[in-house]
PDB file of N, CA and C in Angstrom:
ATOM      1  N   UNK A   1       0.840  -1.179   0.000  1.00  0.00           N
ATOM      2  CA  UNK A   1       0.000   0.000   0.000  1.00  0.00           C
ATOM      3  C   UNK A   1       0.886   1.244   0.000  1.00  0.00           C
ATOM      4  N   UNK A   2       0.695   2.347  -0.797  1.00  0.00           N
ATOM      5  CA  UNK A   2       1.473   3.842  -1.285  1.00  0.00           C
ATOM      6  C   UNK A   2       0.569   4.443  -0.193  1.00  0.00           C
ATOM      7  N   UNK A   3       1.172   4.639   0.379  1.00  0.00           N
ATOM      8  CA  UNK A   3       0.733   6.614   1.300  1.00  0.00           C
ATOM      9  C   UNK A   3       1.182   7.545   0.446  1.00  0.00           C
ATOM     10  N   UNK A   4       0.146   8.287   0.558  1.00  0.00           N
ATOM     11  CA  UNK A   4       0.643   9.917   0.294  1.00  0.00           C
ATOM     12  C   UNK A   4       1.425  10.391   1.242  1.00  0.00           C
ATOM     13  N   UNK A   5       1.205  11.907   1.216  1.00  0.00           N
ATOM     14  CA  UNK A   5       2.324  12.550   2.342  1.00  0.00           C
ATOM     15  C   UNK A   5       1.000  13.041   3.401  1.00  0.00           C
ATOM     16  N   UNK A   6       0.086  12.988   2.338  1.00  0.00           N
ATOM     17  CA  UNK A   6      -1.209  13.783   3.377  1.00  0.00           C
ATOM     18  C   UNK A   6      -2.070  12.480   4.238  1.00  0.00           C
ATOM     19  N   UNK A   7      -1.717  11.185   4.090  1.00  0.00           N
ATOM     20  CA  UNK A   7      -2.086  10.008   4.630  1.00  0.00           C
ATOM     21  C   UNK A   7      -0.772   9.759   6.319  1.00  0.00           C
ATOM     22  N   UNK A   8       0.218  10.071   5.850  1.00  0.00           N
ATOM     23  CA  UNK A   8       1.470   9.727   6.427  1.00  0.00           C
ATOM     24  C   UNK A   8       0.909  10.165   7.926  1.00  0.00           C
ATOM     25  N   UNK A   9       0.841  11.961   7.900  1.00  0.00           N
ATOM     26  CA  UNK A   9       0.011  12.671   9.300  1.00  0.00           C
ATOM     27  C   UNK A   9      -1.083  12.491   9.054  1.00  0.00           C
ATOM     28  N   UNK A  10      -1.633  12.248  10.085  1.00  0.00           N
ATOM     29  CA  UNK A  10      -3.170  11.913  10.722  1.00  0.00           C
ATOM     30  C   UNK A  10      -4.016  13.425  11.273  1.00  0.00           C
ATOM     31  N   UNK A  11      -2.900  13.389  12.389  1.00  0.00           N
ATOM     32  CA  UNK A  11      -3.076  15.037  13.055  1.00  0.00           C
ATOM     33  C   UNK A  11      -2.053  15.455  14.338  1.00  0.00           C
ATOM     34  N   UNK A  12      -2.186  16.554  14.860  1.00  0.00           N
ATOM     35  CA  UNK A  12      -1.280  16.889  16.181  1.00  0.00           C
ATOM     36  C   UNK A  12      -1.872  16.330  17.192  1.00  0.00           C
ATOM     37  N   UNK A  13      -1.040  16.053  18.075  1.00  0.00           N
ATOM     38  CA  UNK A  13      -1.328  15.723  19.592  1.00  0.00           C
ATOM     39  C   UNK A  13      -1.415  16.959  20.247  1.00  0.00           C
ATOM     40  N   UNK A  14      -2.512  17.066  20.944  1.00  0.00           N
ATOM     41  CA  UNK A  14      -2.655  18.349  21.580  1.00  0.00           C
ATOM     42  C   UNK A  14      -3.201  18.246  23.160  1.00  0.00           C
ATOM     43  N   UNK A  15      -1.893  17.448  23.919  1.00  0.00           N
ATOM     44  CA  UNK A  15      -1.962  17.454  25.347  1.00  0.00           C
ATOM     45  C   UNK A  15      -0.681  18.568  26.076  1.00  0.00           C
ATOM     46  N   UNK A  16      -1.245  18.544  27.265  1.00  0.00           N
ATOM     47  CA  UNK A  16      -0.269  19.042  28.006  1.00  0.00           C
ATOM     48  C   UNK A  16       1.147  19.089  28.085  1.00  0.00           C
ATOM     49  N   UNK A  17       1.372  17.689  27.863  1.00  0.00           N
ATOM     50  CA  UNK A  17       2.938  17.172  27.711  1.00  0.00           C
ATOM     51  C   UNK A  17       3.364  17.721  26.404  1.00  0.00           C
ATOM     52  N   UNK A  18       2.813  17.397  25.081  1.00  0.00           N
ATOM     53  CA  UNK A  18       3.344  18.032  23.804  1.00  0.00           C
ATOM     54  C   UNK A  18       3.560  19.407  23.666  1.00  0.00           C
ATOM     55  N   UNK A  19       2.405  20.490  24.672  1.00  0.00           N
ATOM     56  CA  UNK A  19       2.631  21.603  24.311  1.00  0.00           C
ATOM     57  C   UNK A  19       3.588  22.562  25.216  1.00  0.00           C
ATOM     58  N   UNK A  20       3.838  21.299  26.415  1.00  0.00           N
ATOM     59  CA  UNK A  20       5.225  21.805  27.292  1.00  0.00           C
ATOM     60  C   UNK A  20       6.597  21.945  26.214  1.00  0.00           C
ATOM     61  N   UNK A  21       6.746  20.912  25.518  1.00  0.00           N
ATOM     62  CA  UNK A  21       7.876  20.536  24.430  1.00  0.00           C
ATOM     63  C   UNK A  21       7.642  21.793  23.552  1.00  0.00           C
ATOM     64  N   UNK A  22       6.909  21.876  23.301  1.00  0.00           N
ATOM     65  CA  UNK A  22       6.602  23.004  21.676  1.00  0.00           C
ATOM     66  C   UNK A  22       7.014  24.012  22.657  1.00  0.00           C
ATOM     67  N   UNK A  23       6.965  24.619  24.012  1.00  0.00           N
ATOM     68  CA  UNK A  23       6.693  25.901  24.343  1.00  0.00           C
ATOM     69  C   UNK A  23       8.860  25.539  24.613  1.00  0.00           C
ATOM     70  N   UNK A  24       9.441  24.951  25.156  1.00  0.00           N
ATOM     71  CA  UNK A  24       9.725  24.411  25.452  1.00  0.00           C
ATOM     72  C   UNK A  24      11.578  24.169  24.441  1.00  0.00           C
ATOM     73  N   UNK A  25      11.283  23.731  23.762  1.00  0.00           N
ATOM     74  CA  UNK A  25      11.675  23.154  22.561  1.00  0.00           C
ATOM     75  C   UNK A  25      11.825  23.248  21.343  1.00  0.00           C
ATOM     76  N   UNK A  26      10.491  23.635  21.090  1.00  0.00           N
ATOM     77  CA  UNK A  26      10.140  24.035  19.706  1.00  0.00           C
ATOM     78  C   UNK A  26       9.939  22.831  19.141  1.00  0.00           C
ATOM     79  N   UNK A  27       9.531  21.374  19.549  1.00  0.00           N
ATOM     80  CA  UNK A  27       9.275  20.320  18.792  1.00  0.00           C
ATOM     81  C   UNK A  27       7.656  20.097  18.749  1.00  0.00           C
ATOM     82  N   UNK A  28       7.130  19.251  17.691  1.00  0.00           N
ATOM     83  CA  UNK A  28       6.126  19.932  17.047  1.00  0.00           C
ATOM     84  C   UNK A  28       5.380  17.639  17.340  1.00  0.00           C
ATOM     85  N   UNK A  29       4.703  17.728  18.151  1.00  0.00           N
ATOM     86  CA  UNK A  29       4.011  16.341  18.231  1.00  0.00           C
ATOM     87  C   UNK A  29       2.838  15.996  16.995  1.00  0.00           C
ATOM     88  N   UNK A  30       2.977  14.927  16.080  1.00  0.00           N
ATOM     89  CA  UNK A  30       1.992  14.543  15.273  1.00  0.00           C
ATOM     90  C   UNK A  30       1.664  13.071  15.497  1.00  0.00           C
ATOM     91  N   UNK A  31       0.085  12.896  15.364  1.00  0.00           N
ATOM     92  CA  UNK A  31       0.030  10.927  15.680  1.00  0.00           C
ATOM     93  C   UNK A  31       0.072  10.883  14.015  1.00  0.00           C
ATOM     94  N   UNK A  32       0.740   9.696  13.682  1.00  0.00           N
ATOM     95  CA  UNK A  32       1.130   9.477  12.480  1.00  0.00           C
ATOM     96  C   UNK A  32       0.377   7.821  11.648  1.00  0.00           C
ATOM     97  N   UNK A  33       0.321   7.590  10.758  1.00  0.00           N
ATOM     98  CA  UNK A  33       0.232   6.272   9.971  1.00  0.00           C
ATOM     99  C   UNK A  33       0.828   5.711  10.768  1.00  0.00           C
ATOM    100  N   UNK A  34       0.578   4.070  10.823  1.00  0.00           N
ATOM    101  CA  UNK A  34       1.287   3.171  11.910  1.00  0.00           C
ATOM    102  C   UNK A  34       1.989   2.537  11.044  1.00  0.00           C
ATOM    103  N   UNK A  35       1.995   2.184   9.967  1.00  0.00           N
ATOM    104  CA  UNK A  35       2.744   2.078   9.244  1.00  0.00           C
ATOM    105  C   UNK A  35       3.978   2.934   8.274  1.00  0.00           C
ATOM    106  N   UNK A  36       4.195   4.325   8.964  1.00  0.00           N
ATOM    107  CA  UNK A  36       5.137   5.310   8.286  1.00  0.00           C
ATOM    108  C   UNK A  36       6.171   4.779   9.472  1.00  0.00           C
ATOM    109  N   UNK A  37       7.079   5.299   9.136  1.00  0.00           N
ATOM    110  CA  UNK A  37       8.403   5.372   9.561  1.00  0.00           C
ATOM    111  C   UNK A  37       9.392   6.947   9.747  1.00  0.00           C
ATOM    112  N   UNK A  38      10.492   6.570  10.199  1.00  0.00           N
ATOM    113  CA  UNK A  38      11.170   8.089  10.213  1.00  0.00           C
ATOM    114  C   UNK A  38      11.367   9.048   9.037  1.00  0.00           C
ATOM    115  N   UNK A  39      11.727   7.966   8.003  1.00  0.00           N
ATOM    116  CA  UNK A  39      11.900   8.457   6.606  1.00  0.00           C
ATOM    117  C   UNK A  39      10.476   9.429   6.409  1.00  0.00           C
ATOM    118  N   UNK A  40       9.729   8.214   5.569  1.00  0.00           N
ATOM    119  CA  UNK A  40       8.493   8.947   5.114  1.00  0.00           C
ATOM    120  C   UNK A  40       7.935  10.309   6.048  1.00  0.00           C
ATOM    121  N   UNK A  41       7.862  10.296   7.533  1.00  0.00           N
ATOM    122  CA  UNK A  41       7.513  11.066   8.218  1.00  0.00           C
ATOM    123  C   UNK A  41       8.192  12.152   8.370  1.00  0.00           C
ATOM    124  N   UNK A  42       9.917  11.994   7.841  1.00  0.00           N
ATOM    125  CA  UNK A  42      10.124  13.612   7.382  1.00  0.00           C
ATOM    126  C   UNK A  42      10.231  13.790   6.479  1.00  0.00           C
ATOM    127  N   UNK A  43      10.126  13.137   5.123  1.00  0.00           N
ATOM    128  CA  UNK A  43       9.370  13.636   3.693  1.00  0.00           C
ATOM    129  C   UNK A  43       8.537  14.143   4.063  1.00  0.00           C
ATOM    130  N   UNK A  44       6.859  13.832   4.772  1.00  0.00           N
ATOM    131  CA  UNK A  44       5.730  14.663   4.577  1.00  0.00           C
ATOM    132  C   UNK A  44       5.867  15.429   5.208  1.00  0.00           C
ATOM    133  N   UNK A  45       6.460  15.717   6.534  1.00  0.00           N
ATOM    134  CA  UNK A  45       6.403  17.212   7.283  1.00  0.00           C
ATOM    135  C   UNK A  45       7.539  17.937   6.253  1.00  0.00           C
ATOM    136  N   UNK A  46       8.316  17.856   5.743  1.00  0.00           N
ATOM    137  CA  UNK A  46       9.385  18.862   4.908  1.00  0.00           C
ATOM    138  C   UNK A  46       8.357  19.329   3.496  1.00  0.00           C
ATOM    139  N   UNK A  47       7.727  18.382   2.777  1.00  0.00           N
ATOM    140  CA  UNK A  47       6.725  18.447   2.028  1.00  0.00           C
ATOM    141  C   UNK A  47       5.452  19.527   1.921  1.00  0.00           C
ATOM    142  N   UNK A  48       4.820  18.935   3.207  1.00  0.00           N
ATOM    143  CA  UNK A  48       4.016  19.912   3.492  1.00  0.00           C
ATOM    144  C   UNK A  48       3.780  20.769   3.991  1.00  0.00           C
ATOM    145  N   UNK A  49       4.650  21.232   4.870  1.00  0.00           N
ATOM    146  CA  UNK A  49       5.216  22.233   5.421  1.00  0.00           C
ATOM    147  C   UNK A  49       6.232  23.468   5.089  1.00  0.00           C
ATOM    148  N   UNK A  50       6.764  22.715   3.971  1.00  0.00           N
ATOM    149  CA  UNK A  50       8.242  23.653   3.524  1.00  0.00           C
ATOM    150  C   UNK A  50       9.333  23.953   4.527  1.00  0.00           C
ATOM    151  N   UNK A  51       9.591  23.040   4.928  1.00  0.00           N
ATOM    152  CA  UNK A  51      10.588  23.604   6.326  1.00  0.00           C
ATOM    153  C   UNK A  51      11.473  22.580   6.043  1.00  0.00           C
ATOM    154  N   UNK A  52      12.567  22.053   6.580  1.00  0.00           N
ATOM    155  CA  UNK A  52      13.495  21.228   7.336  1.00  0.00           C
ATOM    156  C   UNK A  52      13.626  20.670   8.216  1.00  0.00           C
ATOM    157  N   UNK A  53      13.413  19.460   8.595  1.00  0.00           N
ATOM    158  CA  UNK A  53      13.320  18.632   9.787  1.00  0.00           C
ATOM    159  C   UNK A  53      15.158  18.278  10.121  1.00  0.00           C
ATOM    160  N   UNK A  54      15.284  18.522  12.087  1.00  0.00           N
ATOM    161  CA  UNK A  54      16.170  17.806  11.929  1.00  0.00           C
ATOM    162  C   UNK A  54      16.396  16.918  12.561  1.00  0.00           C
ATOM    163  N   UNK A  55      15.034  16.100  13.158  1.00  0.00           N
ATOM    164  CA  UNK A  55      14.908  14.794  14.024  1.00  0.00           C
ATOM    165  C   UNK A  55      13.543  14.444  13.831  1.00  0.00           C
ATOM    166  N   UNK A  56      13.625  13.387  13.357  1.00  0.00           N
ATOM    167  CA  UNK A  56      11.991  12.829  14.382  1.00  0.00           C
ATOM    168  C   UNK A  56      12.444  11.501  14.863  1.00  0.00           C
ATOM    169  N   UNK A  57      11.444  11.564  16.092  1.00  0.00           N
ATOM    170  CA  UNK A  57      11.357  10.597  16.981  1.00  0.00           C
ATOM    171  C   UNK A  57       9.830   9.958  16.990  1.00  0.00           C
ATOM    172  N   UNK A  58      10.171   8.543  16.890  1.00  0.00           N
ATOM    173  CA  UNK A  58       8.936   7.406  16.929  1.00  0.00           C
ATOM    174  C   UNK A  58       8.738   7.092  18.068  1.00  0.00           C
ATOM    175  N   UNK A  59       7.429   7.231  18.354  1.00  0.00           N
ATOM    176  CA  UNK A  59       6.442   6.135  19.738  1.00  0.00           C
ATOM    177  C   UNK A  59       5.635   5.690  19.081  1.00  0.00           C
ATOM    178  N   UNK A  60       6.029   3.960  19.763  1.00  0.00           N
ATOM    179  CA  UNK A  60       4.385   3.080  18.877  1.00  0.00           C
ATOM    180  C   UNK A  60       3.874   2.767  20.627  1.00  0.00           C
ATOM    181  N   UNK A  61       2.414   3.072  20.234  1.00  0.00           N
ATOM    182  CA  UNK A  61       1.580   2.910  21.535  1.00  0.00           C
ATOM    183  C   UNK A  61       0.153   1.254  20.790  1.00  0.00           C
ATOM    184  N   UNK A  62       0.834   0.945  22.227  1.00  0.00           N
ATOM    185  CA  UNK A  62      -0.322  -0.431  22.053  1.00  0.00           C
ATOM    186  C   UNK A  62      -1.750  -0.055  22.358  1.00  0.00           C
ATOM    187  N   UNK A  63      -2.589  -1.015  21.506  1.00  0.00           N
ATOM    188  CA  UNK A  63      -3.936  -0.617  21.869  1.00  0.00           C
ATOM    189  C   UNK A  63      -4.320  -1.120  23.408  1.00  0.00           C
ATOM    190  N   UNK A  64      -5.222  -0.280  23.855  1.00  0.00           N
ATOM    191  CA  UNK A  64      -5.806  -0.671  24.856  1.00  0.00           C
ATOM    192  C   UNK A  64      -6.893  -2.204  25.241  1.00  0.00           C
ATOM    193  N   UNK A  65      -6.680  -2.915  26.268  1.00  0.00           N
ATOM    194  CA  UNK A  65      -7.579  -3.705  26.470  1.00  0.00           C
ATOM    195  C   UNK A  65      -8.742  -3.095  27.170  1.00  0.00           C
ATOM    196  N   UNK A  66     -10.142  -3.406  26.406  1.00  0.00           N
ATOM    197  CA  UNK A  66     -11.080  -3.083  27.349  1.00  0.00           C
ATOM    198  C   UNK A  66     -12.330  -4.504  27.547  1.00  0.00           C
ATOM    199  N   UNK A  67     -12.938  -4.360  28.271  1.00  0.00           N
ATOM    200  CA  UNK A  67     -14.266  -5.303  28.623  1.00  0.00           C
ATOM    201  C   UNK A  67     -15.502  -5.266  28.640  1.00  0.00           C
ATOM    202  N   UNK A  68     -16.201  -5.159  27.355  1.00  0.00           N
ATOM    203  CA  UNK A  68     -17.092  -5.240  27.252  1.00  0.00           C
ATOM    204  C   UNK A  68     -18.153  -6.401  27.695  1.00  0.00           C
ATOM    205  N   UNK A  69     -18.539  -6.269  28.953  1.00  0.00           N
ATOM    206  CA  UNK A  69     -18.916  -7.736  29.279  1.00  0.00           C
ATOM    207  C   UNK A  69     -18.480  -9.025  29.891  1.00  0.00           C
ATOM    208  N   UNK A  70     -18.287  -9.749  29.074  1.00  0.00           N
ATOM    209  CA  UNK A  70     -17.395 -10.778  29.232  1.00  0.00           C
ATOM    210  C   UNK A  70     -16.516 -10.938  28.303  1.00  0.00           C
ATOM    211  N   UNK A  71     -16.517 -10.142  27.521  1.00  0.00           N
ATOM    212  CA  UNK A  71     -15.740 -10.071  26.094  1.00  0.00           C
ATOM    213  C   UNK A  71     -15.247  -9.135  26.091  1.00  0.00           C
ATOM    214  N   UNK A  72     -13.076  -9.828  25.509  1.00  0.00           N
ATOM    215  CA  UNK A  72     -12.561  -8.763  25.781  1.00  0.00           C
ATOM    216  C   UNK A  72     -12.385  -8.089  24.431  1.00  0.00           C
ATOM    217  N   UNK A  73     -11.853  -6.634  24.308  1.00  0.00           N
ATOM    218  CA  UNK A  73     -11.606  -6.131  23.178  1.00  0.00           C
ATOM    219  C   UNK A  73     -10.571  -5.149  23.359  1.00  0.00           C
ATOM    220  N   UNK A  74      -9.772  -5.320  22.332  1.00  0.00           N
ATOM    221  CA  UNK A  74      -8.642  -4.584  21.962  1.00  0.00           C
ATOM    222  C   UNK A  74      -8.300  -3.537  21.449  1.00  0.00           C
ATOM    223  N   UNK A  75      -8.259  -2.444  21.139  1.00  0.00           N
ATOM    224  CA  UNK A  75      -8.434  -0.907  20.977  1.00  0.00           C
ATOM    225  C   UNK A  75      -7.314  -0.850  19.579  1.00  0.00           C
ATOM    226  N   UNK A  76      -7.227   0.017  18.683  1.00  0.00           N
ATOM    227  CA  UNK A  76      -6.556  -0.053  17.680  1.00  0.00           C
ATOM    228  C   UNK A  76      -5.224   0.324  17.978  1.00  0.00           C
ATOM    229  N   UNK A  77      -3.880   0.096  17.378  1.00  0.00           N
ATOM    230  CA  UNK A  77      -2.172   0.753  18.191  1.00  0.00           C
ATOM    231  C   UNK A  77      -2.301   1.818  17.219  1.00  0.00           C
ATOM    232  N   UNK A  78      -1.346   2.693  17.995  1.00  0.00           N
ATOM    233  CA  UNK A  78      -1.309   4.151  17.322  1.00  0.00           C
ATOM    234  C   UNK A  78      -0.056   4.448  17.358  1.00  0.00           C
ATOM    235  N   UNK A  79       0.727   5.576  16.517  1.00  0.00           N
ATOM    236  CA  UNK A  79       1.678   5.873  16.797  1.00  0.00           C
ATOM    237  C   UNK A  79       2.008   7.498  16.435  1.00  0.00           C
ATOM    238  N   UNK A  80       3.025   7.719  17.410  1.00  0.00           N
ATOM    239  CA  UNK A  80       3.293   9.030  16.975  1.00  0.00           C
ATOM    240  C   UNK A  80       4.679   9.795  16.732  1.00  0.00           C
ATOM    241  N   UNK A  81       4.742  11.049  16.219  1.00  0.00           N
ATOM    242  CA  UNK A  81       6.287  11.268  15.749  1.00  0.00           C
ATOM    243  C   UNK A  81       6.543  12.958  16.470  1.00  0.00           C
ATOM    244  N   UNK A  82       7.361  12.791  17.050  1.00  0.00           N
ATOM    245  CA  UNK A  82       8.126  13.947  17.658  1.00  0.00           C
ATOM    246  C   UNK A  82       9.211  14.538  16.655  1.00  0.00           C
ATOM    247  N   UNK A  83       8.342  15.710  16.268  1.00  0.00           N
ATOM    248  CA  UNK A  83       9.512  16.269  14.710  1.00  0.00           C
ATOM    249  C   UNK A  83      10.236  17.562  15.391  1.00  0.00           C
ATOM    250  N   UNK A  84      11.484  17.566  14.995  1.00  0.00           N
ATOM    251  CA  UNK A  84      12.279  18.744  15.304  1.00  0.00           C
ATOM    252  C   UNK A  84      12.876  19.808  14.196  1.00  0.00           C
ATOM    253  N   UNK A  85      12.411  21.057  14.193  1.00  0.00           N
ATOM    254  CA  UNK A  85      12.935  21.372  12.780  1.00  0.00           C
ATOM    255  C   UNK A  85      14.394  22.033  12.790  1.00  0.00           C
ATOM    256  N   UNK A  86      14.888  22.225  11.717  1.00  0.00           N
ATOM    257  CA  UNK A  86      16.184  22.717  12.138  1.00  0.00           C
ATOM    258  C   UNK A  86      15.871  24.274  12.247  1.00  0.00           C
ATOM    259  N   UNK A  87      16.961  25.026  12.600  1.00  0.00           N
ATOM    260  CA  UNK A  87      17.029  26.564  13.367  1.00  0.00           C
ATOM    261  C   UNK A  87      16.323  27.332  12.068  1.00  0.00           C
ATOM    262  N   UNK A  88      15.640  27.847  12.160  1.00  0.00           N
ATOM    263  CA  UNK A  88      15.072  29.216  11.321  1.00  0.00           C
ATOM    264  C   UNK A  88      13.803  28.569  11.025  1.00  0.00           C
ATOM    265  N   UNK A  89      13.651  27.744  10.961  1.00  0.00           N
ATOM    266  CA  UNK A  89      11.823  27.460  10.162  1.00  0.00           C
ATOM    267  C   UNK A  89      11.003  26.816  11.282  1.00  0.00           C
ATOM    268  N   UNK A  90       9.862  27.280  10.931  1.00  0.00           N
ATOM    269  CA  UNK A  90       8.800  27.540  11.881  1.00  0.00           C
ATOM    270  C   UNK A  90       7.499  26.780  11.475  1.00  0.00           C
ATOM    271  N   UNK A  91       6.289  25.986  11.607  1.00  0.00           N
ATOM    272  CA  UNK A  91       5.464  25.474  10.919  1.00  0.00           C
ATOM    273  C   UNK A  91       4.199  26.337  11.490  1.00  0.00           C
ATOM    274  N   UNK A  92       3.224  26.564  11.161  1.00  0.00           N
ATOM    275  CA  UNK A  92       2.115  27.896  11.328  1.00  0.00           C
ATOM    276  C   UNK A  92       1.178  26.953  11.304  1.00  0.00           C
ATOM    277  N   UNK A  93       1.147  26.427  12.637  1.00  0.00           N
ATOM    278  CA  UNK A  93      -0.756  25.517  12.381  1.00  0.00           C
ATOM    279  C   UNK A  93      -1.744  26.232  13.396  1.00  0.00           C
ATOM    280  N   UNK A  94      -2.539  26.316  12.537  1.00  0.00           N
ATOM    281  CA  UNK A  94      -3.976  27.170  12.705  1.00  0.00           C
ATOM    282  C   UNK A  94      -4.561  26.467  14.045  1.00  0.00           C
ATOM    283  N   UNK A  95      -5.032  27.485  15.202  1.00  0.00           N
ATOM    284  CA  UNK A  95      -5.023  27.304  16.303  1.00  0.00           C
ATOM    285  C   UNK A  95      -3.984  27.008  17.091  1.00  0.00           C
ATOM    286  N   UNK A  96      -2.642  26.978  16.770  1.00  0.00           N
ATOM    287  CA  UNK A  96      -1.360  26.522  17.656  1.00  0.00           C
ATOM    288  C   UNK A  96      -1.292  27.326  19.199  1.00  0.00           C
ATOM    289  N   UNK A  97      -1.813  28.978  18.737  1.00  0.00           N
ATOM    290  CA  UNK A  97      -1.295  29.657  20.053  1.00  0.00           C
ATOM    291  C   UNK A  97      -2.885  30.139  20.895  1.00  0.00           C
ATOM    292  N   UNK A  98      -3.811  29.870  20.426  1.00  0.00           N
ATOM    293  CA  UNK A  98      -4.929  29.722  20.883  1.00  0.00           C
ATOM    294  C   UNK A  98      -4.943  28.570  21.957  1.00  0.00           C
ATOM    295  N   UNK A  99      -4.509  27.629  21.882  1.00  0.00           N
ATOM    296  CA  UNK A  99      -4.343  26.633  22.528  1.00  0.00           C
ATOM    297  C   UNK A  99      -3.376  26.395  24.092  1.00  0.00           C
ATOM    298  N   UNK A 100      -2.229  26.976  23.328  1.00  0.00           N
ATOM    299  CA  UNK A 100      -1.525  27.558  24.766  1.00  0.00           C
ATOM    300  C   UNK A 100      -2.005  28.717  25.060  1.00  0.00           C
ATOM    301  N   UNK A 101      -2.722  29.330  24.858  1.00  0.00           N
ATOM    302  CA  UNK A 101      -3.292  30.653  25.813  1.00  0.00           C
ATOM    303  C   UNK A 101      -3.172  32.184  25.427  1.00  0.00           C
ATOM    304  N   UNK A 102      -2.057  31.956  24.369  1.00  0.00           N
ATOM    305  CA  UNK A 102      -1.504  32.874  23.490  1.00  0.00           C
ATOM    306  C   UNK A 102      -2.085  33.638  22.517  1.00  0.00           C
ATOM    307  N   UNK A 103      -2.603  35.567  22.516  1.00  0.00           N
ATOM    308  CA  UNK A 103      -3.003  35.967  21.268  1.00  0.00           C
ATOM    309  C   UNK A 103      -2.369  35.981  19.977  1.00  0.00           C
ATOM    310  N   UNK A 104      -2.349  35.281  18.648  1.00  0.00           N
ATOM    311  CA  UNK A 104      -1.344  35.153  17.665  1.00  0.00           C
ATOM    312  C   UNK A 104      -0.868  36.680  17.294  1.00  0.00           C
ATOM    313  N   UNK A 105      -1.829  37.680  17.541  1.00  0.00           N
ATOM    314  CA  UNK A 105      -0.950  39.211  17.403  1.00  0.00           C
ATOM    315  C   UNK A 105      -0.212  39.280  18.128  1.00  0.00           C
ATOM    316  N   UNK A 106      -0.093  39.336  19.502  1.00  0.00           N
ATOM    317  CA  UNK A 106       0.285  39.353  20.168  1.00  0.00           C
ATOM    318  C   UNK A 106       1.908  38.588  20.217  1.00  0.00           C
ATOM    319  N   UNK A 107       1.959  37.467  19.658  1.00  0.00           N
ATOM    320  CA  UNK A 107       2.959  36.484  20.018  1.00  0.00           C
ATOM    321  C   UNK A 107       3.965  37.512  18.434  1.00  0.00           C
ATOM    322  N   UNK A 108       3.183  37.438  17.052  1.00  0.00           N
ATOM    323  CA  UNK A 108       4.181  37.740  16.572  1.00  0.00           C
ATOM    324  C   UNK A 108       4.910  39.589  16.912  1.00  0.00           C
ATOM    325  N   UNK A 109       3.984  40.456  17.672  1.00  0.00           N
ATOM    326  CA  UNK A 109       4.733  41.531  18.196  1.00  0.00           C
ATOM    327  C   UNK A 109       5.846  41.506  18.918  1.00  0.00           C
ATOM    328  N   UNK A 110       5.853  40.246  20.048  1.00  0.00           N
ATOM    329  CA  UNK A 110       6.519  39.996  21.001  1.00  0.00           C
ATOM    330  C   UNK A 110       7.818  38.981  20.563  1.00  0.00           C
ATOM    331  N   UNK A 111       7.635  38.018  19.341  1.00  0.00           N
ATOM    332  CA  UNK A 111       8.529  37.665  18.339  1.00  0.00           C
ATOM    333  C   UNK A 111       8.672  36.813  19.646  1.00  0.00           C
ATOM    334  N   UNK A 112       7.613  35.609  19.954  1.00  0.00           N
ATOM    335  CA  UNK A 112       8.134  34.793  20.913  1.00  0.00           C
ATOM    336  C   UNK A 112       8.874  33.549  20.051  1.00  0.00           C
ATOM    337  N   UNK A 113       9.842  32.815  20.435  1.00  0.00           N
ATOM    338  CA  UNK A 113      10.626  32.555  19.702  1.00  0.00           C
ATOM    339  C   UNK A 113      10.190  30.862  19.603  1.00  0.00           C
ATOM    340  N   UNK A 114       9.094  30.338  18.706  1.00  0.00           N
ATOM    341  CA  UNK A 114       8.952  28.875  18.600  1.00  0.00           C
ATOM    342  C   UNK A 114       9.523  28.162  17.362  1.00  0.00           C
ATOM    343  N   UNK A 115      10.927  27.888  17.018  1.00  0.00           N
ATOM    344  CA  UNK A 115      11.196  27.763  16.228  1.00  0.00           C
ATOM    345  C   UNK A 115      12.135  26.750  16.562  1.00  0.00           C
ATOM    346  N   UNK A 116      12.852  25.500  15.731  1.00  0.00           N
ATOM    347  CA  UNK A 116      13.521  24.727  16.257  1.00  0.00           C
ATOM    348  C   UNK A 116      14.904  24.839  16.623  1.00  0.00           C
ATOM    349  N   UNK A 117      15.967  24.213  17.165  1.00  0.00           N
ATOM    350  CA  UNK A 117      16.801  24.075  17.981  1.00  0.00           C
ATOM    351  C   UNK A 117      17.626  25.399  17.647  1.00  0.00           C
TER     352      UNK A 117
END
């Protein structure tokens, strides 16, 4: 089976822990195809993004057991990729600073600095 680049990301993770890193870091959390890898996963963020990656990092998460009953069931595995871009490029996703608490006028007056390493 061919993935695209727009199959590869799924979407961002948007917990607490990821947006400590982004504030943090500047690394940018996506749950990804469970079947992509490091490669493909920085083809599509360099792709679709226009930027430069200069790490990603893989977590494969097992599905959950749950119990319905007497019957058990198994939850689907997921995985996700911790992308790092290199120094100067920045990725602009819609709602990013809404989310941490941040007015986006505001952030680019103040030139807060989320950009990678």
């Amino acid at each position: 089976m061919e993935l695209s680049v727009y199959d590869i990301i799924k979407r961002r993770v948007m917990t607490t822990k990821s947006l400590d890193i982004f504030k943090k870091e500047g690394k940018i959390t996506f749950e990804v195809h469970i079947k992509s890898n490091k490669i493909m996963i920085k083809q599509a963020v360099e792709k679709i993004w226009n930027v430069k990656v200069d790490n990603v990092r893989v977590i494969s998460i097992p599905g959950k057991t749950k119990s319905f009953g007497r019957r058990p069931f198994v939850g689907s595995d997921r995985k996700k990729a911790i992308v790092s871009l290199k120094k100067g490029y920045t990725i602009d996703l819609p709602g990013h600073f809404e989310t941490m608490g941040i007015n986006p006028a505001a952030a680019k007056e103040k030139e807060i600095p989320l950009e990678g390493k």
